[in-house]
Protein backbone atom coordinates (compact mmCIF):
# COMPACT_ATOMS: atom_id res chain seq x y z
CA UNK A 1 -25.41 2.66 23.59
CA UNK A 2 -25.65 5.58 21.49
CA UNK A 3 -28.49 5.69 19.26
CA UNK A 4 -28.43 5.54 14.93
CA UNK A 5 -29.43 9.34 15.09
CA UNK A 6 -26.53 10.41 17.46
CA UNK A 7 -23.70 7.76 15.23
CA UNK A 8 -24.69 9.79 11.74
CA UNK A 9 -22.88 12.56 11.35
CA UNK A 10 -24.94 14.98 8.76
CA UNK A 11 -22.38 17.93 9.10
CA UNK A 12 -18.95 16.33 8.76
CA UNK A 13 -19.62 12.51 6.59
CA UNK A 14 -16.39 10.56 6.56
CA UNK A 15 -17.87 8.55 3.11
CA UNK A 16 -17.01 11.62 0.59
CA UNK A 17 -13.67 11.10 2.09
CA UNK A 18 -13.45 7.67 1.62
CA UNK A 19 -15.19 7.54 -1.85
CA UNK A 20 -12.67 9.96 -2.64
CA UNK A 21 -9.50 7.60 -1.99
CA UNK A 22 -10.96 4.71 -3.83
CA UNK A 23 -11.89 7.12 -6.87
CA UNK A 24 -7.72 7.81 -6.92
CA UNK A 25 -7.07 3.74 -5.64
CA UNK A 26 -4.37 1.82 -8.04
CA UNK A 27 -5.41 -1.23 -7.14
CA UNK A 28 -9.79 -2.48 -7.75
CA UNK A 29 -11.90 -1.26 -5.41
CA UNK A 30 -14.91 -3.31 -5.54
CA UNK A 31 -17.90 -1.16 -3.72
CA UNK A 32 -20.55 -3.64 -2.33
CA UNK A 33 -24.57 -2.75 -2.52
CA UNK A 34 -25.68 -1.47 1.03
CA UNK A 35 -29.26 -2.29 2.17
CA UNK A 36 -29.97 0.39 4.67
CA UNK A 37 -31.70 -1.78 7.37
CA UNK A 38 -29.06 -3.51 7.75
CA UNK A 39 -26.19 -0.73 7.73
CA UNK A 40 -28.80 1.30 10.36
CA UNK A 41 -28.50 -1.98 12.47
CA UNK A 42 -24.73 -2.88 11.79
CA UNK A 43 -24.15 0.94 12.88
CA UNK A 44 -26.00 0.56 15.76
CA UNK A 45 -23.95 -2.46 16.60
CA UNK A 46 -20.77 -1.26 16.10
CA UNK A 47 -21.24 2.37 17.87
CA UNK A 48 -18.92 4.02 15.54
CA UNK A 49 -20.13 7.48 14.02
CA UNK A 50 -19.99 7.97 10.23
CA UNK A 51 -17.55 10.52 11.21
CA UNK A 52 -15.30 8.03 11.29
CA UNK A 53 -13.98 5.77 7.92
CA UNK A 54 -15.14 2.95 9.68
CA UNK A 55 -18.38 4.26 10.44
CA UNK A 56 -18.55 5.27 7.11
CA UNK A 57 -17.99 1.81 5.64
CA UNK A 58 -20.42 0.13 7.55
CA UNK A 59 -22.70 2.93 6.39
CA UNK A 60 -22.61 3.45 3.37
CA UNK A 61 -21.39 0.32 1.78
CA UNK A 62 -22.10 -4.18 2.38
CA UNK A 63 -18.24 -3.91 2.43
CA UNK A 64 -15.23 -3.40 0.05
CA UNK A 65 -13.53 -5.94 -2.28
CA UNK A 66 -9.80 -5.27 -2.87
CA UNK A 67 -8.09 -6.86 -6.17
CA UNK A 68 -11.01 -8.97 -7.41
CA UNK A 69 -11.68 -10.04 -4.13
CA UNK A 70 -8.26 -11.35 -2.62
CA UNK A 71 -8.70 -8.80 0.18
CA UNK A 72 -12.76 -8.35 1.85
CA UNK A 73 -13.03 -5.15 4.13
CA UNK A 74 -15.92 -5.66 6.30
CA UNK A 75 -19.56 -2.78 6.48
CA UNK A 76 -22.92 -3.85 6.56
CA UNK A 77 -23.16 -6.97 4.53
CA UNK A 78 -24.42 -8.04 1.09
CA UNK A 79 -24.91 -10.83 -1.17
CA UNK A 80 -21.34 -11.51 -2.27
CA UNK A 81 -20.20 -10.75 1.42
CA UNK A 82 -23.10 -11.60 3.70
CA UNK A 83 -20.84 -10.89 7.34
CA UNK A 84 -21.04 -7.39 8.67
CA UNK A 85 -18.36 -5.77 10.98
CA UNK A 86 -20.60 -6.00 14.33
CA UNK A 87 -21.82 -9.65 13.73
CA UNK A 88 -19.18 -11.45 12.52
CA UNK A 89 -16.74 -9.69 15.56
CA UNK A 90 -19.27 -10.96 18.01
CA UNK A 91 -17.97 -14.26 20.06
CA UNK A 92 -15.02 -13.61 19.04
CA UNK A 93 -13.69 -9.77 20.29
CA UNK A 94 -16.41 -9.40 22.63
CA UNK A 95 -19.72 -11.45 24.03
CA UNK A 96 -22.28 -8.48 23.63
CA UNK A 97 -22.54 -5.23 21.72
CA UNK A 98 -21.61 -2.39 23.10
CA UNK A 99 -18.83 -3.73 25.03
CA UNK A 100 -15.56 -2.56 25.14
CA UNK A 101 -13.57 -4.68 22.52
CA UNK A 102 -9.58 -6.08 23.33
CA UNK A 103 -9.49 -6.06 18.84
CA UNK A 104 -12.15 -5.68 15.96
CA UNK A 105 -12.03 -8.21 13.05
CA UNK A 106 -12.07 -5.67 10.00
CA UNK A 107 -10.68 -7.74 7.42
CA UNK A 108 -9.54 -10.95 5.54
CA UNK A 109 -7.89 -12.39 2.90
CA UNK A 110 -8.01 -15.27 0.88
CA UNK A 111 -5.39 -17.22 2.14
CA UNK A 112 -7.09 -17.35 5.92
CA UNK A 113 -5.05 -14.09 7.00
CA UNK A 114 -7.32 -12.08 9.09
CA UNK A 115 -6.77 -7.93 9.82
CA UNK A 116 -7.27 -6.86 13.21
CA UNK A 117 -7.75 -3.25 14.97
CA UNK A 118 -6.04 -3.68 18.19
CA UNK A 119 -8.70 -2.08 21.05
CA UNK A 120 -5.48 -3.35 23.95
CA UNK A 121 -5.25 -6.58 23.17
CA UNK A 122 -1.61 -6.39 21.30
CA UNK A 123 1.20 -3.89 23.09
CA UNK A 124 0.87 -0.23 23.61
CA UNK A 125 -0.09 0.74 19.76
CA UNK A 126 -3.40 1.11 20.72
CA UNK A 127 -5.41 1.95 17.16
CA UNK A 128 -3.10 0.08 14.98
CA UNK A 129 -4.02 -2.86 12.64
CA UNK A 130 -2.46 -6.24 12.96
CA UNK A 131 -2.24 -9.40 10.60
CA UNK A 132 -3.16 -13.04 11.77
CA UNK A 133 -0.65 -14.11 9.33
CA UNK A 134 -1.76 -17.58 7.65
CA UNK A 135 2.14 -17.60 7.04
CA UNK A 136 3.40 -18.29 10.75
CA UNK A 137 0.02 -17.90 12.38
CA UNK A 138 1.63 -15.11 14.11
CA UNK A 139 -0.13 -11.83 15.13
CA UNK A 140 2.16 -8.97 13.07
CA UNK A 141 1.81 -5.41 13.66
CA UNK A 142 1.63 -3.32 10.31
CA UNK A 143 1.91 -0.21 12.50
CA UNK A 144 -1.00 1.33 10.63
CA UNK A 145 -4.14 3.18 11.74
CA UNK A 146 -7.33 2.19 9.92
CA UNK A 147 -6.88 5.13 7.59
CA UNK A 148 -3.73 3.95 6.81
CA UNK A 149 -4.90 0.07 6.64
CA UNK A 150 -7.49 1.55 3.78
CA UNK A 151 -4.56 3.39 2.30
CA UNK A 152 -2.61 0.16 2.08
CA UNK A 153 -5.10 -1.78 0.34
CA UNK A 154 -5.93 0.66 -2.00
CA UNK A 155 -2.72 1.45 -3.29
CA UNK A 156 -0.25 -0.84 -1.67
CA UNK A 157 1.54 -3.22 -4.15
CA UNK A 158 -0.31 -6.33 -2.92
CA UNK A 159 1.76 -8.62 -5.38
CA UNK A 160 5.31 -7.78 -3.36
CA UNK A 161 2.93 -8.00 0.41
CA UNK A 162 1.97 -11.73 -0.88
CA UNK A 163 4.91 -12.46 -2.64
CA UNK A 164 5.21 -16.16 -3.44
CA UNK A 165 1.59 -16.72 -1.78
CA UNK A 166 -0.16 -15.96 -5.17
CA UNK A 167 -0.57 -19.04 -7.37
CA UNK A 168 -0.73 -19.92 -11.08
CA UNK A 169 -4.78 -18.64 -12.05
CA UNK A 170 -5.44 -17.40 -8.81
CA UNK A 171 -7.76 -14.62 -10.10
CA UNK A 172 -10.03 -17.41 -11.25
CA UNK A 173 -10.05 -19.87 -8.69
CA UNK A 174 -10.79 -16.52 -6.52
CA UNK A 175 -14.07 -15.19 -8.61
CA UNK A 176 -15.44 -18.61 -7.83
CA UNK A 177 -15.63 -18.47 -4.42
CA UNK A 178 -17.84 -16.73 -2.10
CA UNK A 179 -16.61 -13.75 -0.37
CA UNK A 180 -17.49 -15.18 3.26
CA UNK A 181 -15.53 -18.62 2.04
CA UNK A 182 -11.62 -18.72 2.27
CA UNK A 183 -9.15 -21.20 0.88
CA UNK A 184 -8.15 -23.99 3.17
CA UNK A 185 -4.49 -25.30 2.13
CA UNK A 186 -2.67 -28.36 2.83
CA UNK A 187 -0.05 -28.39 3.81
CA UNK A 188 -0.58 -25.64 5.86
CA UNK A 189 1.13 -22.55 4.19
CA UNK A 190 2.88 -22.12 7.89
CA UNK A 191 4.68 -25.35 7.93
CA UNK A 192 7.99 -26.32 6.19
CA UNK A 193 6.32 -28.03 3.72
CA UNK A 194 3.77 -25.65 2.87
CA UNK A 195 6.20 -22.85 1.77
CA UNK A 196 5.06 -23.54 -2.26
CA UNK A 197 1.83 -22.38 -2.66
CA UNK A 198 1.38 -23.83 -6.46
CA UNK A 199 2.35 -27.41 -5.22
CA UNK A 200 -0.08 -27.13 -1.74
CA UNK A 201 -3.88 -29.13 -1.96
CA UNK A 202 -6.17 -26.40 -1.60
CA UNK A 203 -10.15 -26.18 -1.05
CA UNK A 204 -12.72 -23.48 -0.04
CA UNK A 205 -13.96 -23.54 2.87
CA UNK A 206 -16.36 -21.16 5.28
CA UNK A 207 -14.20 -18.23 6.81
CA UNK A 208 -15.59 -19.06 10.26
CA UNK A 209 -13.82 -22.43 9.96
CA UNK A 210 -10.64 -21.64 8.78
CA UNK A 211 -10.89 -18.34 11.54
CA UNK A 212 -11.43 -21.27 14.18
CA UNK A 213 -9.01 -23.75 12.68
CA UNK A 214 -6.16 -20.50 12.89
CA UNK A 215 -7.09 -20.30 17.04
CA UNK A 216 -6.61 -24.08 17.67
CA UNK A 217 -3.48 -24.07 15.46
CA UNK A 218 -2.07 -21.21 17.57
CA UNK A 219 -3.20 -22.99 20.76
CA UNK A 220 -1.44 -26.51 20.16
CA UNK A 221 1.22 -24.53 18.74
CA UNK A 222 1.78 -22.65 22.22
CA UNK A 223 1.27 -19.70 20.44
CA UNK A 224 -1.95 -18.02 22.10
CA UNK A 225 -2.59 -17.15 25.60
């Protein structure tokens, strides 16, 4: 594993770059607090340079919050969001750092949709992000890069992308919850009788669970492999 010294880049940052797209963003850009022990250690972890936007996130930033929160992009971790990109993808995409990873876990929503980076798990598009839509619990390619994925949820008209998924005083029930907490709806938004959002039960609950309860879903469902 690379050390912290080799993964920062000092002669060509990616973070003025990135700071620079959420300076122009349409949609809010919340930029979380970064402690740097922890983004020297999440770095390490991850074994991306700061090169890189990813990098640079983890770096520079405890992680983004897009449109009050409804979307979390993962870095080094903070109060509001306490996972970090490395920590939270561990068990899950791979058993120890440092090893080559089939996806990364970069993102989530409120609803229990979770944004993947595909390392070879999903097709040929090697690089491109997917969605673990809470919709049909299906894996959906958005044929982006991570760039591109950034680009998207900075400026991408998020009401049309969760059309009839947003509910009456959503932006409320949302600034109540915690960032690492997701809402856990029944029915389930991806059965026939979930499909109204405003007349579905729904409760927060820790993203881990509802990350676990999406697996075992897919798995009765005959959905994963």
């Amino acid at each position: 594993m690379r050390t912290v010294d080799e993964l920062i880049n000092k002669s060509d940052p990616g973070w003025p770059i990135v700071k620079q797209w959420i300076d122009k963003a349409k949609n809010k850009v919340d930029i979380l607090p970064v402690d740097t022990a922890r983004a020297k250690a999440a770095l390490y972890k991850s074994q991306v340079t700061t090169r890189s936007p990813m990098g640079a996130i983890v770096f520079m930033t405890g992680g983004l919050l897009i449109d009050n929160g409804w979307i979390r992009i993962l870095g080094s971790g903070s109060a509001k969001l306490t996972r970090t990109l490395p920590d939270w993808n561990k068990g899950k995409a791979f058993k120890e750092f440092g090893q080559p990873a089939p996806f990364l876990l970069i993102a989530d929503d409120v609803l229990g949709g979770f944004f993947l980076l595909n390392g070879g798990e999903f097709d040929n598009d090697i690089g491109k992000v997917y969605y673990l839509s809470p919709f049909n619990l299906e894996y959906e390619s958005l044929g982006l890069s991570y760039s591109e994925f950034l680009s998207f949820c900075f400026n991408n008209n998020l009401e049309e992308f969760y059309k009839g998924y947003r509910w009456t005083n959503w932006k409320n029930d949302v600034a109540a919850i915690s960032a690492d907490q997701t809402f856990n709806f029944y029915p389930m938004l991806w059965s026939k009788e979930g499909k109204d959002i405003n007349k579905s039960a729904r409760k927060a609950v820790p993203v881990e669970e509802q990350y676990k309860l999406n697996i075992s879903f897919r798995k009765q469902l005959g959905l994963e492999k």
